[in-house]
N, C-alpha and C. Protein backbone atom coordinates (compact mmCIF):
# COMPACT_ATOMS: atom_id res chain seq x y z
N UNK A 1 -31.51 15.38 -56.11
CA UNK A 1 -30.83 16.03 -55.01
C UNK A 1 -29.34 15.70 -55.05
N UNK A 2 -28.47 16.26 -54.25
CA UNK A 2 -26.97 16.35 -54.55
C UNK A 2 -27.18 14.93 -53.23
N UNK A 3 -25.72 14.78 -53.12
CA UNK A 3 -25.30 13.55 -52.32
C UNK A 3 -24.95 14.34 -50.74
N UNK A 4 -24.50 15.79 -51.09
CA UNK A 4 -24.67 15.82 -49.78
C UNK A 4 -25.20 16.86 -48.91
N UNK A 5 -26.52 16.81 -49.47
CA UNK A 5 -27.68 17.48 -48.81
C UNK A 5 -27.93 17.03 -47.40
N UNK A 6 -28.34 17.47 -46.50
CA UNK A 6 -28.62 17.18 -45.13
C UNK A 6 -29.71 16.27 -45.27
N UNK A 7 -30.16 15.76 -45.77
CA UNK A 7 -31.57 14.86 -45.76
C UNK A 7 -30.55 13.66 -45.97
N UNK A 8 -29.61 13.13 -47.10
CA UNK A 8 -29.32 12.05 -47.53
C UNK A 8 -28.12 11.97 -46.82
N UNK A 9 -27.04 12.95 -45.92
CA UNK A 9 -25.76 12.81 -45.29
C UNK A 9 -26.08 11.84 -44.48
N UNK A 10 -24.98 11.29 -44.53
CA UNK A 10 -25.05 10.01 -42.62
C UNK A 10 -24.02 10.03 -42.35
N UNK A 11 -23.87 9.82 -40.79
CA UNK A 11 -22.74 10.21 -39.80
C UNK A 11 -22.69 8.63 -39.38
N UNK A 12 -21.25 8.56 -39.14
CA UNK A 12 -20.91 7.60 -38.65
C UNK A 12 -21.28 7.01 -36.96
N UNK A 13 -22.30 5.92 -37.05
CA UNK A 13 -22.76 5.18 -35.53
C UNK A 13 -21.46 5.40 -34.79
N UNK A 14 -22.08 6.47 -33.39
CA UNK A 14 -20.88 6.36 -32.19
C UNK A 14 -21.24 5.97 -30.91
N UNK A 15 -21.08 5.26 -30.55
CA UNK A 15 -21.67 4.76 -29.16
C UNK A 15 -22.02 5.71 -28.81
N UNK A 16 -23.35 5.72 -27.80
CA UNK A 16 -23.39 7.02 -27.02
C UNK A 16 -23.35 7.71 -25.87
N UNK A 17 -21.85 6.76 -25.58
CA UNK A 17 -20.88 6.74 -23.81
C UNK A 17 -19.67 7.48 -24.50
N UNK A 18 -19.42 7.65 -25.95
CA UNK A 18 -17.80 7.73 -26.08
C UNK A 18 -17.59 8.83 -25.55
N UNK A 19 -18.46 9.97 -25.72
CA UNK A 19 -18.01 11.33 -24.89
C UNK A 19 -17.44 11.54 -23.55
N UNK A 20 -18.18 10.79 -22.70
CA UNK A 20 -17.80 10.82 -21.04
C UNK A 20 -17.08 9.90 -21.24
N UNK A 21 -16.59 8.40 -21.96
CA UNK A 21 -15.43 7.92 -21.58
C UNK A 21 -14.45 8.34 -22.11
N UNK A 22 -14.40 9.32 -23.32
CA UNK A 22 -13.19 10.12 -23.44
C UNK A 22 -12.68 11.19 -22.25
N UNK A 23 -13.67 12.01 -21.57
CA UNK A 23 -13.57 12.89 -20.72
C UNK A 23 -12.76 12.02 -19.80
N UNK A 24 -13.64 11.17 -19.03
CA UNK A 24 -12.77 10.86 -17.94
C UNK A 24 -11.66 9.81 -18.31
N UNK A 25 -11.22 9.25 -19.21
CA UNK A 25 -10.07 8.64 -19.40
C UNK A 25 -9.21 9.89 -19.54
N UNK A 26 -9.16 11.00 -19.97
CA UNK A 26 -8.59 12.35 -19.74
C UNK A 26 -8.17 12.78 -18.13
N UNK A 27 -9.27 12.74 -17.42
CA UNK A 27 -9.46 13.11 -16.40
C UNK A 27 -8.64 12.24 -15.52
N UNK A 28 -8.96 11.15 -15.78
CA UNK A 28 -7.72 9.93 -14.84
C UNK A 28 -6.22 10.56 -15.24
N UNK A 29 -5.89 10.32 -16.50
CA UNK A 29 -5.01 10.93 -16.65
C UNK A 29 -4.24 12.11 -16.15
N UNK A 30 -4.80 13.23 -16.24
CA UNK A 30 -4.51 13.81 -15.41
C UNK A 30 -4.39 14.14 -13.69
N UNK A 31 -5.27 13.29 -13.00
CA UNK A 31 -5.03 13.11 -12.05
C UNK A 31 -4.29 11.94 -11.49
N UNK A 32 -3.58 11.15 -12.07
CA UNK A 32 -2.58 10.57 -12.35
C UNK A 32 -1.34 11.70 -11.85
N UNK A 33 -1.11 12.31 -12.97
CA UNK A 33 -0.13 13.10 -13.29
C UNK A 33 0.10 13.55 -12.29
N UNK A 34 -1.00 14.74 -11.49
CA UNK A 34 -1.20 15.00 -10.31
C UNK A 34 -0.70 14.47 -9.07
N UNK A 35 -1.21 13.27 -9.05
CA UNK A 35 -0.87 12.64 -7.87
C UNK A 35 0.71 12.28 -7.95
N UNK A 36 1.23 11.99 -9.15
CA UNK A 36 2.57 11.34 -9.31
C UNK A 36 3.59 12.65 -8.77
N UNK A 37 3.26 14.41 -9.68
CA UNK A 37 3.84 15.13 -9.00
C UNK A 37 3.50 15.79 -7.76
N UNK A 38 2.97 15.70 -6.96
CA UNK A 38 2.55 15.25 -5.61
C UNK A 38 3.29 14.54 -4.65
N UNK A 39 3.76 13.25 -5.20
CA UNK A 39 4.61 12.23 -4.44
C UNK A 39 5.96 12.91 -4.65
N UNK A 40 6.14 13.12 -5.88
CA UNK A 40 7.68 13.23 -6.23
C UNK A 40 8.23 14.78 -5.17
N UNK A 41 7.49 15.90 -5.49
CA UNK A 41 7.81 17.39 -4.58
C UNK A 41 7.17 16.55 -2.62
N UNK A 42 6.53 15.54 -2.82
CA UNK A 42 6.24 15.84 -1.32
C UNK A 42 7.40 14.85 -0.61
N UNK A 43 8.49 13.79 -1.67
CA UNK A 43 9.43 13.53 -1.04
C UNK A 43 10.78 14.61 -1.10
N UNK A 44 10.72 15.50 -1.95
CA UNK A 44 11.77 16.31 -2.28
C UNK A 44 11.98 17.07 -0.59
N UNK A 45 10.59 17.26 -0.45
CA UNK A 45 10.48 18.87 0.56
C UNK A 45 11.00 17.43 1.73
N UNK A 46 10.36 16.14 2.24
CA UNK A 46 10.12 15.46 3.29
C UNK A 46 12.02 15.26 3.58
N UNK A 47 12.47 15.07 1.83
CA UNK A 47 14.17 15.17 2.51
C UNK A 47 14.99 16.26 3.18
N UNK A 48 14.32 17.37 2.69
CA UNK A 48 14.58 18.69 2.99
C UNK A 48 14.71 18.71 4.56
N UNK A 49 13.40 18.47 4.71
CA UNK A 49 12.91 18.69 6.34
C UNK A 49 13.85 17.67 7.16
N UNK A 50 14.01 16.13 7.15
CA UNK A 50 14.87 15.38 7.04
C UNK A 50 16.40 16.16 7.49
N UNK A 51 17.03 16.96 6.74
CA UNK A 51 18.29 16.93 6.63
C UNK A 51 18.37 18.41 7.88
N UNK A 52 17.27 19.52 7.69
CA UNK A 52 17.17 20.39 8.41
C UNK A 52 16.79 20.07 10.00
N UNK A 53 15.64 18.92 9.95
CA UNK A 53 16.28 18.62 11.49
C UNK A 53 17.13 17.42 12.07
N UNK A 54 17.93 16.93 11.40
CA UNK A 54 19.13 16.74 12.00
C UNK A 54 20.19 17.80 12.00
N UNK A 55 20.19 18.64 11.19
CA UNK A 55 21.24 20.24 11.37
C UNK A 55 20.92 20.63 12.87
N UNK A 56 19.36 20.72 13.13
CA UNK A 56 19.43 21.17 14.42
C UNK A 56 19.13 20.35 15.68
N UNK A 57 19.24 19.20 15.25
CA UNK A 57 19.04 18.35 16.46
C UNK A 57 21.07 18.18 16.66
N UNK A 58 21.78 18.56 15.72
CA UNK A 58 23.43 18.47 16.26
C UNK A 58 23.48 19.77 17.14
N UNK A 59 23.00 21.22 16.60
CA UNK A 59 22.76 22.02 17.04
C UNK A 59 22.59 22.08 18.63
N UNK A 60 21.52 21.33 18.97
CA UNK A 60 21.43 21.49 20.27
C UNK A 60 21.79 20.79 21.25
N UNK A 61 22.39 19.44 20.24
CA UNK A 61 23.24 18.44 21.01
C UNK A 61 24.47 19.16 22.02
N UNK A 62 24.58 20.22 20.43
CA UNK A 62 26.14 20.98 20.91
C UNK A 62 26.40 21.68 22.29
N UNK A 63 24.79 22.68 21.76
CA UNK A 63 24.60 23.54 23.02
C UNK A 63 24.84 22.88 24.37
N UNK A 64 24.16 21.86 24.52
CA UNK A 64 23.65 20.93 25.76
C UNK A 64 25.33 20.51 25.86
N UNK A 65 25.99 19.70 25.34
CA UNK A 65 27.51 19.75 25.55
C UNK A 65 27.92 20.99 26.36
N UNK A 66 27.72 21.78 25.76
CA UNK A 66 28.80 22.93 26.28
C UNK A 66 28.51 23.40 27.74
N UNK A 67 27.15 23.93 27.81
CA UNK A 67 25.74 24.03 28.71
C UNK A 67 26.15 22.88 30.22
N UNK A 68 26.42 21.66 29.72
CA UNK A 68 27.06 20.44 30.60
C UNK A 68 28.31 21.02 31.11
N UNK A 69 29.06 21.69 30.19
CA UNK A 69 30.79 21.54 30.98
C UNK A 69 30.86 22.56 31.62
N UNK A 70 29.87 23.71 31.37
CA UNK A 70 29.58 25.12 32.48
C UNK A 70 30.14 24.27 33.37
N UNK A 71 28.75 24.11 33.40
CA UNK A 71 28.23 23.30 34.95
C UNK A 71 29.28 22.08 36.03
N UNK A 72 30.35 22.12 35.25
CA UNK A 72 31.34 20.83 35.93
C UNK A 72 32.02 22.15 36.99
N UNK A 73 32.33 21.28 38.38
CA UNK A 73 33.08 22.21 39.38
C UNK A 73 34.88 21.87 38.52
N UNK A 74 35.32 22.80 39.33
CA UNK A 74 36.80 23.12 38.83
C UNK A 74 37.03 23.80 37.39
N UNK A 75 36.22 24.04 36.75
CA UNK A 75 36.90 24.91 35.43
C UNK A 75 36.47 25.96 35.64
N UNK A 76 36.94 27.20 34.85
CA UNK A 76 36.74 28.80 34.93
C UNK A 76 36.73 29.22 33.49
N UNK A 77 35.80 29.53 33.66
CA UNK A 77 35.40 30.95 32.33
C UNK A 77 34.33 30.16 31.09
């Protein structure tokens, strides 16, 4: 017979976990990744929001200023 007939071939002993611990060492990985860009866009947007309400918390500071000096007796218009 030849040497590499299917009767005499041999495959190299592989544990027989390596499949699922390749998968999920993949799988961590990527949800890794996940989670990391996750943090990074959910502080991007959290500064965003951050900077937009203090724009309008001056905003209505202003209003309320002005809104106040109506309201003082002795001035006009």
């Amino acid at each position: 017979m030849n040497e590499l007939t299917p009767a005499t071939r041999r495959l190299p002993a592989a544990p027989p976990l390596d499949l699922p611990r390749l998968v999920m060492r993949r799988a961590a990985g990527v949800a890794a990744a996940v989670l990391a860009v996750a943090v990074v866009l959910g502080g991007w947007r959290m500064q965003d929001d951050i900077e937009s309400e203090v724009d309008a918390a001056m905003a209505l500071a202003t209003l309320v200023a002005q809104l106040g000096q109506m309201g003082q007796p002795g001035q006009t218009g």
